[in-house]
C-alpha atoms as a PDB file:
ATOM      1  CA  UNK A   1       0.000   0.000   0.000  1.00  0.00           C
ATOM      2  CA  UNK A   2       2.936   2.278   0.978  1.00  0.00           C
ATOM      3  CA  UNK A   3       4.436   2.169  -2.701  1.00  0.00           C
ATOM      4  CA  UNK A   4       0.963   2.407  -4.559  1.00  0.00           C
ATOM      5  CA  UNK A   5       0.457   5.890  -2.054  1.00  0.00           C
ATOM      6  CA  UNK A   6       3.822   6.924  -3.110  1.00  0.00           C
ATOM      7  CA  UNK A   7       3.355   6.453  -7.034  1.00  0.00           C
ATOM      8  CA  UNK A   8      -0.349   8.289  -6.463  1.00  0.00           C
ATOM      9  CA  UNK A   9       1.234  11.400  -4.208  1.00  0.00           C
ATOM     10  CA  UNK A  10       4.261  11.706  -7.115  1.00  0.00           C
ATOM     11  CA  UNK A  11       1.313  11.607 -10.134  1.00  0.00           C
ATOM     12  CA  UNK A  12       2.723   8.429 -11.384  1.00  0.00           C
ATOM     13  CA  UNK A  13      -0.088   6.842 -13.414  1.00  0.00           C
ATOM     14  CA  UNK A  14       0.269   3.168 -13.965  1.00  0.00           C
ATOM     15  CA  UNK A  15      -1.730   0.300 -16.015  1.00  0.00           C
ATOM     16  CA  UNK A  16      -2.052  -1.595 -12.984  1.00  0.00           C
ATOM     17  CA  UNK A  17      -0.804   0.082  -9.741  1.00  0.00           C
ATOM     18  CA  UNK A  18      -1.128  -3.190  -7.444  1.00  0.00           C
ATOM     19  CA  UNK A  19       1.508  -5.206 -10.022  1.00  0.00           C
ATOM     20  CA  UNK A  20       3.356  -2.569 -10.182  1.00  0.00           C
ATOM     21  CA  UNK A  21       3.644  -2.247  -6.564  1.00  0.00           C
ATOM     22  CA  UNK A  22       4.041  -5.769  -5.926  1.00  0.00           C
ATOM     23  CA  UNK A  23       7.077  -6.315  -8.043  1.00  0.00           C
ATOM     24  CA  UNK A  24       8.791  -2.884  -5.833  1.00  0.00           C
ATOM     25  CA  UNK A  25       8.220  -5.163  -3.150  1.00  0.00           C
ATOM     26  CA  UNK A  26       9.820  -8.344  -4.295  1.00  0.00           C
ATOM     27  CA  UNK A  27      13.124  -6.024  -5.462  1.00  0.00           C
ATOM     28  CA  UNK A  28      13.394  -4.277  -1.796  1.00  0.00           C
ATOM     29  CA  UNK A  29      12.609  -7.643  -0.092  1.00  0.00           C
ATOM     30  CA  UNK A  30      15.443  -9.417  -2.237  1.00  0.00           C
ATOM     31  CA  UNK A  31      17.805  -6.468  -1.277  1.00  0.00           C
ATOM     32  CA  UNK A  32      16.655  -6.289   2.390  1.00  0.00           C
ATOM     33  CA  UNK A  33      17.748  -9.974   2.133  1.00  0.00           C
ATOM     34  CA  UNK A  34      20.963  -9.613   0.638  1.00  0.00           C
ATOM     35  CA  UNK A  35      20.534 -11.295  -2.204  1.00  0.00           C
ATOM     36  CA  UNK A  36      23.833 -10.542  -3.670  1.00  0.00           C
ATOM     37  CA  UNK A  37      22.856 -10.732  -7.497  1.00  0.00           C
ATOM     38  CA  UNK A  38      20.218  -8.094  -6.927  1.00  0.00           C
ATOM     39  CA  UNK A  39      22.149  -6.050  -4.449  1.00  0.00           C
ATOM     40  CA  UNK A  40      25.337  -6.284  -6.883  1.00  0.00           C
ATOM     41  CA  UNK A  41      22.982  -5.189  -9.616  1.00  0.00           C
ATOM     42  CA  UNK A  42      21.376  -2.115  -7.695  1.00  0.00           C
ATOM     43  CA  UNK A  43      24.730  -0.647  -7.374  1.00  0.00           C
ATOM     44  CA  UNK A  44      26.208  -1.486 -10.683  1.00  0.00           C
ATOM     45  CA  UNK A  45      22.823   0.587 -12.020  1.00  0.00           C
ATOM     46  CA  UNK A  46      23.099   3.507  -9.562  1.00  0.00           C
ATOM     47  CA  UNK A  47      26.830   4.029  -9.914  1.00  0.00           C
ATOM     48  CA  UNK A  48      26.127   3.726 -14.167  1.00  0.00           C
ATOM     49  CA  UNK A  49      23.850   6.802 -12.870  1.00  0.00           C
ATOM     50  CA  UNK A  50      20.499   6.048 -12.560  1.00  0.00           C
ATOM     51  CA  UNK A  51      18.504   6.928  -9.515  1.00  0.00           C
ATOM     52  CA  UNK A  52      17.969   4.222  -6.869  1.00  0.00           C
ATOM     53  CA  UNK A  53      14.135   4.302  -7.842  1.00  0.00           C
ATOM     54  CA  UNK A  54      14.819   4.037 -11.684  1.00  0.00           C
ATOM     55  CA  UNK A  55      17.485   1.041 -10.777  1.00  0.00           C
ATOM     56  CA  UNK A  56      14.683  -0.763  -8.526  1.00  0.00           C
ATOM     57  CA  UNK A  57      12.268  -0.391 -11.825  1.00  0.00           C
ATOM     58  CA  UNK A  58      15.280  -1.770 -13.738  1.00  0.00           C
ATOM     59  CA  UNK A  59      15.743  -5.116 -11.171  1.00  0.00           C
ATOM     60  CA  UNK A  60      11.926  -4.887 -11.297  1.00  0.00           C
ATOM     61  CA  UNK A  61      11.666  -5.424 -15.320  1.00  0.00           C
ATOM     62  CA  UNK A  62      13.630  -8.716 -14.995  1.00  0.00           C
ATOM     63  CA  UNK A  63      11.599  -9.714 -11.643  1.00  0.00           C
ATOM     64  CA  UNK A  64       8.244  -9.263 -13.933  1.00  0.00           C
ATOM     65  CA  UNK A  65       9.962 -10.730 -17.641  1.00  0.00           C
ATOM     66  CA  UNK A  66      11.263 -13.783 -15.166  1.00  0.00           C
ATOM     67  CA  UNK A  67       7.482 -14.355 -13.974  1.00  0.00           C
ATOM     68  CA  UNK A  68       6.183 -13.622 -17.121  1.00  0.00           C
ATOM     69  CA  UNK A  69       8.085 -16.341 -18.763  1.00  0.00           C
ATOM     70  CA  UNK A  70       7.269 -18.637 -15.608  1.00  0.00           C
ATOM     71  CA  UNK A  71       4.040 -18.975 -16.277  1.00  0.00           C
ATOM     72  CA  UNK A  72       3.600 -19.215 -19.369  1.00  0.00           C
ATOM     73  CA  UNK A  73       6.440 -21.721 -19.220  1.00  0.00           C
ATOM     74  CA  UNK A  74       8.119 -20.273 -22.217  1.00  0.00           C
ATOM     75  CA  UNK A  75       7.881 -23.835 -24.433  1.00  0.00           C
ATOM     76  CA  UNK A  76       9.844 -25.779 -22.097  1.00  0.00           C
ATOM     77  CA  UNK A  77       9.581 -28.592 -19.299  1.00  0.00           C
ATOM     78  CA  UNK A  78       8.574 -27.609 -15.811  1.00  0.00           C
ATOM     79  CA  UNK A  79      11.603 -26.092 -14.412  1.00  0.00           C
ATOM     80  CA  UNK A  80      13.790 -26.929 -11.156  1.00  0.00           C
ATOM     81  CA  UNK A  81      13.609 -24.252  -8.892  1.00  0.00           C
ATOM     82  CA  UNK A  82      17.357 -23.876  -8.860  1.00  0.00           C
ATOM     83  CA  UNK A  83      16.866 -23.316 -12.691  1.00  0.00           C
ATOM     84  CA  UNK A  84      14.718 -20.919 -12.890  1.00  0.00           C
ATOM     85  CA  UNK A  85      16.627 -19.174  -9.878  1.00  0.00           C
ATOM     86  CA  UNK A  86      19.608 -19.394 -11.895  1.00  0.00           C
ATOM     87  CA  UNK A  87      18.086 -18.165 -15.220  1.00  0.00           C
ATOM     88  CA  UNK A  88      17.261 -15.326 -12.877  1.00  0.00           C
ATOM     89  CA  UNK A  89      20.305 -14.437 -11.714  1.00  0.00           C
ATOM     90  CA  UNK A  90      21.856 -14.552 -14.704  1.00  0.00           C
ATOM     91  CA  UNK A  91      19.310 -12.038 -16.491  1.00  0.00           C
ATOM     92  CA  UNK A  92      20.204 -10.004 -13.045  1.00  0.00           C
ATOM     93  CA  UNK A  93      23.676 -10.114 -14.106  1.00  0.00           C
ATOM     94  CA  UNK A  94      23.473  -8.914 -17.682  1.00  0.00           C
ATOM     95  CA  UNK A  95      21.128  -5.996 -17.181  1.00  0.00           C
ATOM     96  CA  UNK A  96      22.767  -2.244 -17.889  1.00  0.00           C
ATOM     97  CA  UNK A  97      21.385   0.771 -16.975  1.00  0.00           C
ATOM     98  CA  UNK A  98      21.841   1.198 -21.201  1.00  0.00           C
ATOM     99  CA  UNK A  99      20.031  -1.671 -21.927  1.00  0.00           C
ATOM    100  CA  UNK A 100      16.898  -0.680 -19.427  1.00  0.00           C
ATOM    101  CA  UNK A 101      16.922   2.738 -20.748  1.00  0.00           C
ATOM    102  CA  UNK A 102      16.990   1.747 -24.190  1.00  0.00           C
ATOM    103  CA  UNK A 103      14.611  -0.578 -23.787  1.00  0.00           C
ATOM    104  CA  UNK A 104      12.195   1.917 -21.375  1.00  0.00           C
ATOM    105  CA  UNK A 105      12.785   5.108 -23.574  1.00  0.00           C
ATOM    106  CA  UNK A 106      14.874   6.897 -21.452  1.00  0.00           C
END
């Protein structure tokens, strides 16, 4: 509730608020538990310059793409969990605050 009241107070209008708050959530709960992909990742985007909100919407793009292609199981077997973690991860790895701003016209 706290990040769809701070998305409303800022003007910030979004297709679907609740999502888009949920998947905040996930990001600062992987960070808050020191999942080192995510929290290497948050750096590496804030120190390429963007702001820590724009590099938690950059984590959060791969959180939703990941799910995304979770359930629709992207053509391929049911995954292991350490799979699909590691998938993850290494999506986490590759992202650039170039490639998220190229690919979320900024």
């Amino acid at each position: 509730m706290l990040v769809e009241r701070h998305h409303r107070r800022d003007g910030v209008e979004l297709p679907n608020p609740a999502l888009h708050a949920i998947v905040h959530v996930v990001v600062e709960n992987q960070l808050a538990a020191n999942d080192d992909p995510v929290v290497r990742a948050l750096a590496r985007l804030m120190k390429a310059g963007l702001p820590r909100h724009d590099a938690i919407h950059a984590v959060g793009s791969v959180v939703a793409q990941h799910l995304f292609e979770l359930l629709k199981g992207n053509g391929k077997a049911i995954d292991t969990p350490e799979a699909a973690r590691a998938r993850y991860y290494a999506s986490i790895e590759r992202l650039t605050a170039a490639s998220w701003r190229k690919g979320h016209g900024r």
